[in-house]
PDB file of N, CA and C in Angstrom:
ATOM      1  N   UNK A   1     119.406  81.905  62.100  1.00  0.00           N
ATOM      2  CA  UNK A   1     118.348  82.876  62.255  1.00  0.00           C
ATOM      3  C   UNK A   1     118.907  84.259  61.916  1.00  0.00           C
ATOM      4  N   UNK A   2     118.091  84.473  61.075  1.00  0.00           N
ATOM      5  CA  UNK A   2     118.513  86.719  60.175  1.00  0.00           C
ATOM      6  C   UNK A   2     118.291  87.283  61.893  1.00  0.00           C
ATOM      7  N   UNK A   3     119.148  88.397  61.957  1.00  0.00           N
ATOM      8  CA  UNK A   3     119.206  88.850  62.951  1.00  0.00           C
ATOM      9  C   UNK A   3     117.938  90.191  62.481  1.00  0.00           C
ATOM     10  N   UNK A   4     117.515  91.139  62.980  1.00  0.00           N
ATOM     11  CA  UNK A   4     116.198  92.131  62.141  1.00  0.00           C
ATOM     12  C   UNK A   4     116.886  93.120  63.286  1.00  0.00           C
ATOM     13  N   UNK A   5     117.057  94.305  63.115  1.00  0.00           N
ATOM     14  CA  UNK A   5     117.052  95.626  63.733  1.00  0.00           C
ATOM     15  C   UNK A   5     115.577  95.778  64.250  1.00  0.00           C
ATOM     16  N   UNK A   6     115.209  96.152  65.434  1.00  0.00           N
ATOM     17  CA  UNK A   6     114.189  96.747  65.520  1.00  0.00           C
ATOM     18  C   UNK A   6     114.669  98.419  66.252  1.00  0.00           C
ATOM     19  N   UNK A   7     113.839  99.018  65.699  1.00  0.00           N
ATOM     20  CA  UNK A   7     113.342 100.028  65.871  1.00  0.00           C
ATOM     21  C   UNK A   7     112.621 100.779  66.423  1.00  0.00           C
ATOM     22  N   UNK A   8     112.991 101.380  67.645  1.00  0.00           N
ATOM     23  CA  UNK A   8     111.896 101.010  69.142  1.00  0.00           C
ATOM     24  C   UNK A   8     112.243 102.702  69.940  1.00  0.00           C
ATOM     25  N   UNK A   9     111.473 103.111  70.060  1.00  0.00           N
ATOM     26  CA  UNK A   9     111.489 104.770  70.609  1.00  0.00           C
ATOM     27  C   UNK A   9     110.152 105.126  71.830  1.00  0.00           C
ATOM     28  N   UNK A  10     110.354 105.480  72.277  1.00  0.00           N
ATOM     29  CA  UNK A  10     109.244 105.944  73.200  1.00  0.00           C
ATOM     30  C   UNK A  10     109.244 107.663  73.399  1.00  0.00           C
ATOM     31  N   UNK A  11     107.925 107.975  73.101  1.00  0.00           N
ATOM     32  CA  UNK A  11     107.592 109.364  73.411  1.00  0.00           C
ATOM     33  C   UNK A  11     106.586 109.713  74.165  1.00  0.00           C
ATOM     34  N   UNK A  12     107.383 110.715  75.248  1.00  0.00           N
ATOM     35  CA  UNK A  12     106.189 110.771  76.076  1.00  0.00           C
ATOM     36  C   UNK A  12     105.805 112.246  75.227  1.00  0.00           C
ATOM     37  N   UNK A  13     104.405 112.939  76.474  1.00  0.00           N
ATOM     38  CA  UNK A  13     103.558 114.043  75.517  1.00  0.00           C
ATOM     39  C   UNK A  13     104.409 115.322  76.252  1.00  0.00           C
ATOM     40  N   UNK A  14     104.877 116.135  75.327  1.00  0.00           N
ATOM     41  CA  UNK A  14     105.301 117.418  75.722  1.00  0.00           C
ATOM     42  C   UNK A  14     106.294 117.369  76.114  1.00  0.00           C
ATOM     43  N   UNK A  15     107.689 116.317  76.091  1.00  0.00           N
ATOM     44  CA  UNK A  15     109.150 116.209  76.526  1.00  0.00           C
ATOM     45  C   UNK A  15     109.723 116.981  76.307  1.00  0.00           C
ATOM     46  N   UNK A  16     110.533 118.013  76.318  1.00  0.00           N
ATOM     47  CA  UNK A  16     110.976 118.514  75.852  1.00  0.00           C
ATOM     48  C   UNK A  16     112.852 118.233  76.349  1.00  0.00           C
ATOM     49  N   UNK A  17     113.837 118.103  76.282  1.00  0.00           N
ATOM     50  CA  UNK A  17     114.845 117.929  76.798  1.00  0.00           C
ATOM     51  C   UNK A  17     115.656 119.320  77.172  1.00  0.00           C
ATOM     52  N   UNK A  18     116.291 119.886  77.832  1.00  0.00           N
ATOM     53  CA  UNK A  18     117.190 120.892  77.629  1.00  0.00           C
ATOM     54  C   UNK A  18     118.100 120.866  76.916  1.00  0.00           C
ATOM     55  N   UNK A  19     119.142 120.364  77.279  1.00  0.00           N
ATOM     56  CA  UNK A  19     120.078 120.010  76.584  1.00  0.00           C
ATOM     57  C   UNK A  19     120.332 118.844  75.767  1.00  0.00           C
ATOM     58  N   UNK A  20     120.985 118.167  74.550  1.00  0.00           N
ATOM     59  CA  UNK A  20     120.577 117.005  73.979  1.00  0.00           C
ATOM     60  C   UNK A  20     121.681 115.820  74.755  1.00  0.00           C
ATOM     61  N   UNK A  21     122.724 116.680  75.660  1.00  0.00           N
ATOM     62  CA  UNK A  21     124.203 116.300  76.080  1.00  0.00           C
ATOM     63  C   UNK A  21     123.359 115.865  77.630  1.00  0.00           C
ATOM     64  N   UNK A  22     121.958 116.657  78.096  1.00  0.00           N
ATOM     65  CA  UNK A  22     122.069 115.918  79.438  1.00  0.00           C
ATOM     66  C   UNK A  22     120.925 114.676  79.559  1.00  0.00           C
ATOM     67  N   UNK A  23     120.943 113.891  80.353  1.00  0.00           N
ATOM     68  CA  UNK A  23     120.470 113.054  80.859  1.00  0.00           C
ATOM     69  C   UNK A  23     119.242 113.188  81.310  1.00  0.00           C
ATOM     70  N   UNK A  24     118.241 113.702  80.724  1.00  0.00           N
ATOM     71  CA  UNK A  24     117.232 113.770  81.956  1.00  0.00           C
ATOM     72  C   UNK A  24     116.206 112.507  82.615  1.00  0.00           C
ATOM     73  N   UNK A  25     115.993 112.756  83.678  1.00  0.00           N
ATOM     74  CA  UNK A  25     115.110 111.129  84.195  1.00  0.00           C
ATOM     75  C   UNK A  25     114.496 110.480  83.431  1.00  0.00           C
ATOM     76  N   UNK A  26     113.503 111.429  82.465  1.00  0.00           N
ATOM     77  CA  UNK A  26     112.306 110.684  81.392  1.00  0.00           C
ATOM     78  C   UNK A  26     113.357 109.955  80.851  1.00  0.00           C
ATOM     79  N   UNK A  27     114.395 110.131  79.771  1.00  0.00           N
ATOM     80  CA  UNK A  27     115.192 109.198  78.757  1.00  0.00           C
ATOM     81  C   UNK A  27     115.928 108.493  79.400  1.00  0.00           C
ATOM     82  N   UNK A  28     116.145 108.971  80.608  1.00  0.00           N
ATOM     83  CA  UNK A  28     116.647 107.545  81.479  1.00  0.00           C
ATOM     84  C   UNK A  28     115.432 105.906  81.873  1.00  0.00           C
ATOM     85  N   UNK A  29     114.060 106.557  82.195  1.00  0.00           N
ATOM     86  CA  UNK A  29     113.058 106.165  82.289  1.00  0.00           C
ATOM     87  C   UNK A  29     113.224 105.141  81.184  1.00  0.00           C
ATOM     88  N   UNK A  30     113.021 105.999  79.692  1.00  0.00           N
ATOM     89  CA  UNK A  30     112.664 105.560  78.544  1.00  0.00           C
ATOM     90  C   UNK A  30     113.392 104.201  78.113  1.00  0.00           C
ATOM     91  N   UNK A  31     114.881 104.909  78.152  1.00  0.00           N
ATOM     92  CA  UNK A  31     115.901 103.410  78.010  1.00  0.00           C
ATOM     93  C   UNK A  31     115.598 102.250  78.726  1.00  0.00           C
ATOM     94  N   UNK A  32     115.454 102.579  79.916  1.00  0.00           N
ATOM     95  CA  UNK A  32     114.829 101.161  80.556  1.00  0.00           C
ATOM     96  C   UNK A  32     114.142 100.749  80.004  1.00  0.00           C
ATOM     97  N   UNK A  33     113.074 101.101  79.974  1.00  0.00           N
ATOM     98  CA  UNK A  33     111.785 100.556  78.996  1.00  0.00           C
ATOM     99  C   UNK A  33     111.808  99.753  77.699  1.00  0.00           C
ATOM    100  N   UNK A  34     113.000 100.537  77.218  1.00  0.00           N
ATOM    101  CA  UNK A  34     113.156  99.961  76.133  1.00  0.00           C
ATOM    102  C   UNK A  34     114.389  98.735  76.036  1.00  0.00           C
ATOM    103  N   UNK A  35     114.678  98.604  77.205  1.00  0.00           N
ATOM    104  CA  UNK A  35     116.044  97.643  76.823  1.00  0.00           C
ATOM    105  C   UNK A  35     114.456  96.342  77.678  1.00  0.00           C
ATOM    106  N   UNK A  36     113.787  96.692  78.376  1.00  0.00           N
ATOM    107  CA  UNK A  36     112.888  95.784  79.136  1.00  0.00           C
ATOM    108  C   UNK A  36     112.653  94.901  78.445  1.00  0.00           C
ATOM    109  N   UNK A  37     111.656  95.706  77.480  1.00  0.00           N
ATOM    110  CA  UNK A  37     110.828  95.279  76.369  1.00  0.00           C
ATOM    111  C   UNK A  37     111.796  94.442  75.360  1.00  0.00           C
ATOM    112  N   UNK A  38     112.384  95.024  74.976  1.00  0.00           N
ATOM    113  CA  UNK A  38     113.217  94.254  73.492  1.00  0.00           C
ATOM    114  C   UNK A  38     114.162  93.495  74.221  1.00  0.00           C
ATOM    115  N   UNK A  39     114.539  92.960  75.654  1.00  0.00           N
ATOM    116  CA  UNK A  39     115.172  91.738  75.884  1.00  0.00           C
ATOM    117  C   UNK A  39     114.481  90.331  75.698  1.00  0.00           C
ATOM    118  N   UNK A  40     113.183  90.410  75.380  1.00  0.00           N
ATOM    119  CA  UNK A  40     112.080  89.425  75.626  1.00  0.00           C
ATOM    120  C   UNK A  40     111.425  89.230  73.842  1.00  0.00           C
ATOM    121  N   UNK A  41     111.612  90.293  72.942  1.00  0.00           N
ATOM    122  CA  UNK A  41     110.983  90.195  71.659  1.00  0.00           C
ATOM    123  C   UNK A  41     112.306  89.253  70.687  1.00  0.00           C
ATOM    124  N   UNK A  42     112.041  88.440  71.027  1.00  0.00           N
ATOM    125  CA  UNK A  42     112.571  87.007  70.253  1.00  0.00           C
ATOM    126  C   UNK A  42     112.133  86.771  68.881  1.00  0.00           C
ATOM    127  N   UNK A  43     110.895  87.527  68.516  1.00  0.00           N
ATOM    128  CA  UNK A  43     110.806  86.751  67.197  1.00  0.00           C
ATOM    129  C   UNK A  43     110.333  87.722  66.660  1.00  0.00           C
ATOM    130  N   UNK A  44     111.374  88.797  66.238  1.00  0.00           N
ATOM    131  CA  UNK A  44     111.212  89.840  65.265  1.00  0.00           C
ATOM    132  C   UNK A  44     111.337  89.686  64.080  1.00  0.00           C
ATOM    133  N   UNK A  45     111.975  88.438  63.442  1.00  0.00           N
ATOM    134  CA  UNK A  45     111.400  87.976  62.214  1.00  0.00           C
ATOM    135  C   UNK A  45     110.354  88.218  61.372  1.00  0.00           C
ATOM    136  N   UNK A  46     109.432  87.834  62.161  1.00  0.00           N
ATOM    137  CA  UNK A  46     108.248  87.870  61.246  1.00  0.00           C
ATOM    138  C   UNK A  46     107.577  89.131  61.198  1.00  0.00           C
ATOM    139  N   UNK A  47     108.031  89.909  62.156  1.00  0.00           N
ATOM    140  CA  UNK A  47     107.584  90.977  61.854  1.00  0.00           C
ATOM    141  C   UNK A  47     108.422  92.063  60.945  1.00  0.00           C
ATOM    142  N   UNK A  48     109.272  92.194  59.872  1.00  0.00           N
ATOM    143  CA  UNK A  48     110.131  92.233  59.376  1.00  0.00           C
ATOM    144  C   UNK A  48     109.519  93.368  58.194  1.00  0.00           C
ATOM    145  N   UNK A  49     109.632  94.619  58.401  1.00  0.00           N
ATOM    146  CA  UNK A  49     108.982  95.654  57.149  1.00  0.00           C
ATOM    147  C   UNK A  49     107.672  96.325  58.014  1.00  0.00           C
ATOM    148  N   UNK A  50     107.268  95.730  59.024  1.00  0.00           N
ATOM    149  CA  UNK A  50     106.012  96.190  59.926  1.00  0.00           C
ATOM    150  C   UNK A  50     106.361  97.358  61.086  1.00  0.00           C
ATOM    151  N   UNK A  51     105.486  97.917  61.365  1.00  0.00           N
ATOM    152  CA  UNK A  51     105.238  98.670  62.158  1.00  0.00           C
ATOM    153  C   UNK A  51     104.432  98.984  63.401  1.00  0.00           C
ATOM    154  N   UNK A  52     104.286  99.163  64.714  1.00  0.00           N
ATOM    155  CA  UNK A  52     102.986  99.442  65.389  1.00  0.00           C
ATOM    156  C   UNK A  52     103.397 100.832  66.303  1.00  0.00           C
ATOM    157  N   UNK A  53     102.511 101.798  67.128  1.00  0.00           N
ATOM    158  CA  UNK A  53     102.856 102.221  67.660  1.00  0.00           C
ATOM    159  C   UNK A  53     101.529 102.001  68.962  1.00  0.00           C
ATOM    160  N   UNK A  54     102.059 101.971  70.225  1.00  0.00           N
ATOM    161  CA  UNK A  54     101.135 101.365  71.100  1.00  0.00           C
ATOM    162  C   UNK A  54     101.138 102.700  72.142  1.00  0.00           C
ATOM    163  N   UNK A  55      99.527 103.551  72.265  1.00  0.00           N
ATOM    164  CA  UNK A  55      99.673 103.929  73.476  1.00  0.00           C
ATOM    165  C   UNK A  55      99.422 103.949  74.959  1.00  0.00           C
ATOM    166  N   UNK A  56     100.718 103.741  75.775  1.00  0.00           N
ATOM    167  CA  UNK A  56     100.383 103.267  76.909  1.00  0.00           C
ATOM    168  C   UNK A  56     100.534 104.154  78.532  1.00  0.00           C
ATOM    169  N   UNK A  57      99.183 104.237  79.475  1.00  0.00           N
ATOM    170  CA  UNK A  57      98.966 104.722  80.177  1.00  0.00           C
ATOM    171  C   UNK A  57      99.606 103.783  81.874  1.00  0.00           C
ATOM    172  N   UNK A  58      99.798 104.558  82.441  1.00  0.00           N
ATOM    173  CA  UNK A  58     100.031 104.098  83.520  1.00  0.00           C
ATOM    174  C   UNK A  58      99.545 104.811  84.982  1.00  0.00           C
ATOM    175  N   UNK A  59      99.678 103.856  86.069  1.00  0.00           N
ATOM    176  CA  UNK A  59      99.263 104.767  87.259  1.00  0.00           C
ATOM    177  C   UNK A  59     100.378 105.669  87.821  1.00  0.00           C
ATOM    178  N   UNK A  60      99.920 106.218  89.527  1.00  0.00           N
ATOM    179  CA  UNK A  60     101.277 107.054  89.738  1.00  0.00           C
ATOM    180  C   UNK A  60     102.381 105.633  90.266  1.00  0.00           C
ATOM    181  N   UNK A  61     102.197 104.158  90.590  1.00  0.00           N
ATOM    182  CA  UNK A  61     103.064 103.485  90.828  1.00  0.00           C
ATOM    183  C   UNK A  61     103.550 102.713  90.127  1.00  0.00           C
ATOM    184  N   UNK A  62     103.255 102.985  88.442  1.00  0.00           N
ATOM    185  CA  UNK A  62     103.625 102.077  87.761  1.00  0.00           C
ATOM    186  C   UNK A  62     102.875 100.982  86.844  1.00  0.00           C
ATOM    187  N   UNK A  63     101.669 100.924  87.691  1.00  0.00           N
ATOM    188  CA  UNK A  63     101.070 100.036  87.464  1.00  0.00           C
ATOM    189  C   UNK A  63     100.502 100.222  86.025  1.00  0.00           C
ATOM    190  N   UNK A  64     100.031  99.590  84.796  1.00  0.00           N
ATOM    191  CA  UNK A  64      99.428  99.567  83.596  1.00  0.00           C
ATOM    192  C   UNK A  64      98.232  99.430  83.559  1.00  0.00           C
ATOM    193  N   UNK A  65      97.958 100.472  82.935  1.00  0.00           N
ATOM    194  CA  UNK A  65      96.022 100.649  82.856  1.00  0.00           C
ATOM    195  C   UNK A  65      95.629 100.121  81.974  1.00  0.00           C
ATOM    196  N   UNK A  66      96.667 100.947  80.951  1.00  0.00           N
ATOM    197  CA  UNK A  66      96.163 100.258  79.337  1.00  0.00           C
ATOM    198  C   UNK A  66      97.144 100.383  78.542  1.00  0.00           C
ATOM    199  N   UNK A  67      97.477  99.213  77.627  1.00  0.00           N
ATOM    200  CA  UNK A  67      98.198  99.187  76.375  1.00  0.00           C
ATOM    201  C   UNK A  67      97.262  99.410  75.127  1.00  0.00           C
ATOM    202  N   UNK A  68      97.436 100.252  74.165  1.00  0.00           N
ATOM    203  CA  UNK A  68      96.190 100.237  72.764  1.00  0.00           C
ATOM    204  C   UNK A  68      97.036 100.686  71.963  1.00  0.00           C
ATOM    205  N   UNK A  69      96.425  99.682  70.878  1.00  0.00           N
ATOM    206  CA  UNK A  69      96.928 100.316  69.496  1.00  0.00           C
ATOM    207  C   UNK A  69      96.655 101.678  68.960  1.00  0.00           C
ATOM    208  N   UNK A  70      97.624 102.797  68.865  1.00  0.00           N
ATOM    209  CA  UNK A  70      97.383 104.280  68.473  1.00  0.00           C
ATOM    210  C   UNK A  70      96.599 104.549  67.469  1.00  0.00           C
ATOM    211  N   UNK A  71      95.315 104.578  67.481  1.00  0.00           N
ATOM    212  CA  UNK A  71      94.353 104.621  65.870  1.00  0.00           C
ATOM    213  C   UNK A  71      94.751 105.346  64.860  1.00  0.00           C
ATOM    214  N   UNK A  72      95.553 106.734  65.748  1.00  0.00           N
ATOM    215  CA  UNK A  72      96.189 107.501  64.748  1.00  0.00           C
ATOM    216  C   UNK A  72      96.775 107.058  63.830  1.00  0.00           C
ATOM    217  N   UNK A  73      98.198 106.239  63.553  1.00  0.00           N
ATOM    218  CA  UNK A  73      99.291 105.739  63.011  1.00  0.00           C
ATOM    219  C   UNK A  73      98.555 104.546  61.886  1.00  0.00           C
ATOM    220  N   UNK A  74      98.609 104.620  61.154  1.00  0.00           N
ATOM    221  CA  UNK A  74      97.474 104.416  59.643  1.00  0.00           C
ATOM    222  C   UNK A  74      98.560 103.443  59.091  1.00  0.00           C
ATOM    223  N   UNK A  75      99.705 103.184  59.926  1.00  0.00           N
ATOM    224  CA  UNK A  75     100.681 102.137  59.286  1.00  0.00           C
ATOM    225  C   UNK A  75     100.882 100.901  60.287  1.00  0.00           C
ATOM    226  N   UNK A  76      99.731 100.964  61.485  1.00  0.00           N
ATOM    227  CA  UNK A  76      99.956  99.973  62.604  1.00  0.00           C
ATOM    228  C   UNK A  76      99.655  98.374  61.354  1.00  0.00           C
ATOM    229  N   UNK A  77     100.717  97.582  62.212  1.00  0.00           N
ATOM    230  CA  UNK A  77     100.274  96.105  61.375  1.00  0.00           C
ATOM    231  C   UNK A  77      99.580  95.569  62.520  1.00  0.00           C
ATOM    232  N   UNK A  78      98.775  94.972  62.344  1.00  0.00           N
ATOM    233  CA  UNK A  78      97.569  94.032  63.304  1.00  0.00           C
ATOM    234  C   UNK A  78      98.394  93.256  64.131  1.00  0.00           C
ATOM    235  N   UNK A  79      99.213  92.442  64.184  1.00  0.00           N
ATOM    236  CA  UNK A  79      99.999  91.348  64.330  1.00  0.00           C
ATOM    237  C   UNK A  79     101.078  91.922  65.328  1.00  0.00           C
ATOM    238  N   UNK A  80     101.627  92.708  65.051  1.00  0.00           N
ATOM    239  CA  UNK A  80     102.951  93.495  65.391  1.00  0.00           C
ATOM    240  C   UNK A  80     102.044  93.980  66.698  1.00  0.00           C
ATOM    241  N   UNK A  81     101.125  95.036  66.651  1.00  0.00           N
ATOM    242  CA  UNK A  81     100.313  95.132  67.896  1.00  0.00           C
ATOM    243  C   UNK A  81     100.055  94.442  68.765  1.00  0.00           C
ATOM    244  N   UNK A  82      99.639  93.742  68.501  1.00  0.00           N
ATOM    245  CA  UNK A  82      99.100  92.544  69.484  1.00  0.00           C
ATOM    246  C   UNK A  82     100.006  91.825  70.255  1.00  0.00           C
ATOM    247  N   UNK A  83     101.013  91.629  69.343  1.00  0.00           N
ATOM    248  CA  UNK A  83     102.458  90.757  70.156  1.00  0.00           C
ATOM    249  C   UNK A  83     102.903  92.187  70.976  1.00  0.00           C
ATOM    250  N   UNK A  84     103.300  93.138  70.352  1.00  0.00           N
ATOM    251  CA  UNK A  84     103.526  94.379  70.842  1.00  0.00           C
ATOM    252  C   UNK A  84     102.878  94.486  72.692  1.00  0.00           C
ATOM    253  N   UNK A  85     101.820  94.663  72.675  1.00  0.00           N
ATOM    254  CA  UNK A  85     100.875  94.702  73.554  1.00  0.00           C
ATOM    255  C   UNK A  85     101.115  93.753  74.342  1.00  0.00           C
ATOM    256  N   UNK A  86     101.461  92.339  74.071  1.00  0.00           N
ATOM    257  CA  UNK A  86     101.481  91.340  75.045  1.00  0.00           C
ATOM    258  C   UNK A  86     102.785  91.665  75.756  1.00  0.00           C
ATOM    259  N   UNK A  87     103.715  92.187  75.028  1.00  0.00           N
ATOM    260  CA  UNK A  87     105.504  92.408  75.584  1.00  0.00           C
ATOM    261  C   UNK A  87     104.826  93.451  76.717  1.00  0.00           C
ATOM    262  N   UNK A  88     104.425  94.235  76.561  1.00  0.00           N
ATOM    263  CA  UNK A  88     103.981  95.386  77.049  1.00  0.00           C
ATOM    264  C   UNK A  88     103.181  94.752  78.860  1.00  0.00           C
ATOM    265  N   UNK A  89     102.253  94.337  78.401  1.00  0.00           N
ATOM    266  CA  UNK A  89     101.639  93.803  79.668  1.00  0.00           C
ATOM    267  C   UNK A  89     102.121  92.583  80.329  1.00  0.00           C
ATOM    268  N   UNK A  90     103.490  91.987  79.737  1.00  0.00           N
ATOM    269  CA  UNK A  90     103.888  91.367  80.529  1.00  0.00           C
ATOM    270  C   UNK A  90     105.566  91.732  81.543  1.00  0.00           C
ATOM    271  N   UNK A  91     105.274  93.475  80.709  1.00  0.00           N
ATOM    272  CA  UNK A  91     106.304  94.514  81.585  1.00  0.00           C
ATOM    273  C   UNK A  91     106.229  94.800  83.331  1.00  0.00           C
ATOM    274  N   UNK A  92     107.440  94.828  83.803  1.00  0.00           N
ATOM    275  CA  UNK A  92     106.924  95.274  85.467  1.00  0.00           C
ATOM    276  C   UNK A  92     107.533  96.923  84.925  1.00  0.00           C
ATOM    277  N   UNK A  93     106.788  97.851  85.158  1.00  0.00           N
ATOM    278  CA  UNK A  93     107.452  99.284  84.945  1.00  0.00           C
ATOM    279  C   UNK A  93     107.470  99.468  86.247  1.00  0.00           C
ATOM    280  N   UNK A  94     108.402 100.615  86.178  1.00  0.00           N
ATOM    281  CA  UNK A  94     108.221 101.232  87.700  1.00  0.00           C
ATOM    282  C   UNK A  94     107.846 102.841  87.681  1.00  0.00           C
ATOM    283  N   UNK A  95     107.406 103.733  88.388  1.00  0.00           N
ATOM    284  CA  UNK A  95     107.064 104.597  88.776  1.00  0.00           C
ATOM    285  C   UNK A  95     107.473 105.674  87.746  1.00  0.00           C
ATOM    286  N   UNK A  96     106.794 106.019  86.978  1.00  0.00           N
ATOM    287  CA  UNK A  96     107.773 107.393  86.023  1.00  0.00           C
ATOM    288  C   UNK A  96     108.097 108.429  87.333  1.00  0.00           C
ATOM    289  N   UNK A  97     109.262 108.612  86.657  1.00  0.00           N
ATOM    290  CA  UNK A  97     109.865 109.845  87.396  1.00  0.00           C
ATOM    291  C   UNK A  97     109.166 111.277  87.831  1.00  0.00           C
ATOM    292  N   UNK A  98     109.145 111.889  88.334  1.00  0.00           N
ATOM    293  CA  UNK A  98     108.724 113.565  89.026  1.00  0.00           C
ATOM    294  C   UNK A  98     109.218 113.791  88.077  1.00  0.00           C
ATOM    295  N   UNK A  99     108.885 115.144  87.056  1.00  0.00           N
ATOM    296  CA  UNK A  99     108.918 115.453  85.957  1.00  0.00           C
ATOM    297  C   UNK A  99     108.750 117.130  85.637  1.00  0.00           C
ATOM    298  N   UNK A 100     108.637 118.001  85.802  1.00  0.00           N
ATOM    299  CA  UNK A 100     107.905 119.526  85.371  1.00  0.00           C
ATOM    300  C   UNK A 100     108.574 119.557  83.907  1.00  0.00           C
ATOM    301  N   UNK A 101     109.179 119.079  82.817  1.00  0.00           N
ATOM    302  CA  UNK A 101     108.783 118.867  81.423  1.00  0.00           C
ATOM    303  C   UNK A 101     108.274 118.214  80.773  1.00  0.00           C
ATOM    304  N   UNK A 102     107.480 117.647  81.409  1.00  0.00           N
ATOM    305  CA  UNK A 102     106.356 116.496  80.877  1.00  0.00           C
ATOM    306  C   UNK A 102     105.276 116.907  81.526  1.00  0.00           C
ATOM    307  N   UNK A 103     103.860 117.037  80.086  1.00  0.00           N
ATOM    308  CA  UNK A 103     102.497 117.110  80.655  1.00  0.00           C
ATOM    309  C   UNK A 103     101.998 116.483  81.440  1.00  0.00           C
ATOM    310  N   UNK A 104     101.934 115.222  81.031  1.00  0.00           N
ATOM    311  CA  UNK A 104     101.381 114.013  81.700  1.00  0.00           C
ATOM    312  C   UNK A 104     102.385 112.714  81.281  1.00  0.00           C
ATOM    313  N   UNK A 105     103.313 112.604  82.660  1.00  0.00           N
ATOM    314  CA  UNK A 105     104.337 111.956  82.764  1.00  0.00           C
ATOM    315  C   UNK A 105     103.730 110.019  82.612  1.00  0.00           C
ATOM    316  N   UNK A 106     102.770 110.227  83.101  1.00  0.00           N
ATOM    317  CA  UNK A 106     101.770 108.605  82.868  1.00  0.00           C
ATOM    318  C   UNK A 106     101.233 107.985  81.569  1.00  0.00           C
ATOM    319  N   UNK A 107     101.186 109.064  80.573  1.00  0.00           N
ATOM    320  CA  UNK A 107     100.814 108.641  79.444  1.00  0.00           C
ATOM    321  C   UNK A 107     102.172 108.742  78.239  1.00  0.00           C
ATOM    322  N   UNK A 108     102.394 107.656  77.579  1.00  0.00           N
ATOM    323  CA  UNK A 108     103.205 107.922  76.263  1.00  0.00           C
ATOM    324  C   UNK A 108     103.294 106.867  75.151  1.00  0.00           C
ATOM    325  N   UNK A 109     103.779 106.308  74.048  1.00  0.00           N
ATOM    326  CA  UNK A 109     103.660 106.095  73.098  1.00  0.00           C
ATOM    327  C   UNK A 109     105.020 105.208  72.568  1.00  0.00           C
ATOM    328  N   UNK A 110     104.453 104.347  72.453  1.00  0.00           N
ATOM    329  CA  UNK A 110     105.782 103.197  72.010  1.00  0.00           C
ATOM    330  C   UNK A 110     105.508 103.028  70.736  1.00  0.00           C
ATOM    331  N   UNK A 111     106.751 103.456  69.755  1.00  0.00           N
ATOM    332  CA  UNK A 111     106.752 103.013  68.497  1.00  0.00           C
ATOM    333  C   UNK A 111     107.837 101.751  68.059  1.00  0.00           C
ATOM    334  N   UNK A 112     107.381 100.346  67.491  1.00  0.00           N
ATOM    335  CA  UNK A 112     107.953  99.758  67.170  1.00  0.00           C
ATOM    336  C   UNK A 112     108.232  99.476  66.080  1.00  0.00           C
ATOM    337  N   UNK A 113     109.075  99.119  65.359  1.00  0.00           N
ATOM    338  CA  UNK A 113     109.259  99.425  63.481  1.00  0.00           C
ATOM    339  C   UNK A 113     110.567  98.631  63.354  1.00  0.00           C
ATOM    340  N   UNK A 114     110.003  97.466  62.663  1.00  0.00           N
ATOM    341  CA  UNK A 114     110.985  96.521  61.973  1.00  0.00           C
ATOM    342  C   UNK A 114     111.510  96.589  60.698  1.00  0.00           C
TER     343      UNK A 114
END
């Protein structure tokens, strides 16, 4: 089996970092998220040249309101979403962090790109 790089970032709205050297909770947040998600996406194969970016809302405990495909992003693949989305809702997140550089610490944006 071809091994595929994926390509996996999360942005929340209005992050801004201070420094690029410190740590702050959100990209600590974020990494989790992202090692969550891509321990479970097994069959990045086929998605191989594709793209989706999914945006996803949450409560203040974590809980998932909604996963959706970003209408914006005019390069989402149908397929990639959907599996996307299922990784997604079959995530346990936990609580985003207390935040004052983030607008709205509950809402952000998973881009995946094979």
């Amino acid at each position: 089996m071809k091994k595929c790089f994926l390509f996996f970032s999360i942005l929340f709205t209005g992050h801004l970092s201070a420094a690029p050297t410190d740590k702050h909770l959100m990209d600590i947040y974020a990494l989790n998220v992202q090692k969550s998600i891509q321990s479970r996406f097994y069959d990045t194969d086929l998605y191989k040249g594709k793209e989706c970016e999914i945006k996803i809302t949450l409560d203040n405990n974590g809980k998932l309101i909604s996963a959706i495909a970003h209408d914006k992003n005019s390069n989402n693949d149908k397929k990639l979403c959907i599996r996307g989305i299922e990784l997604i809702e079959n995530t346990q997140f936990l609580p985003t962090p207390e935040d004052n550089l983030t607008s709205d610490k509950n809402v952000f944006f998973i881009l995946f790109r094979l």
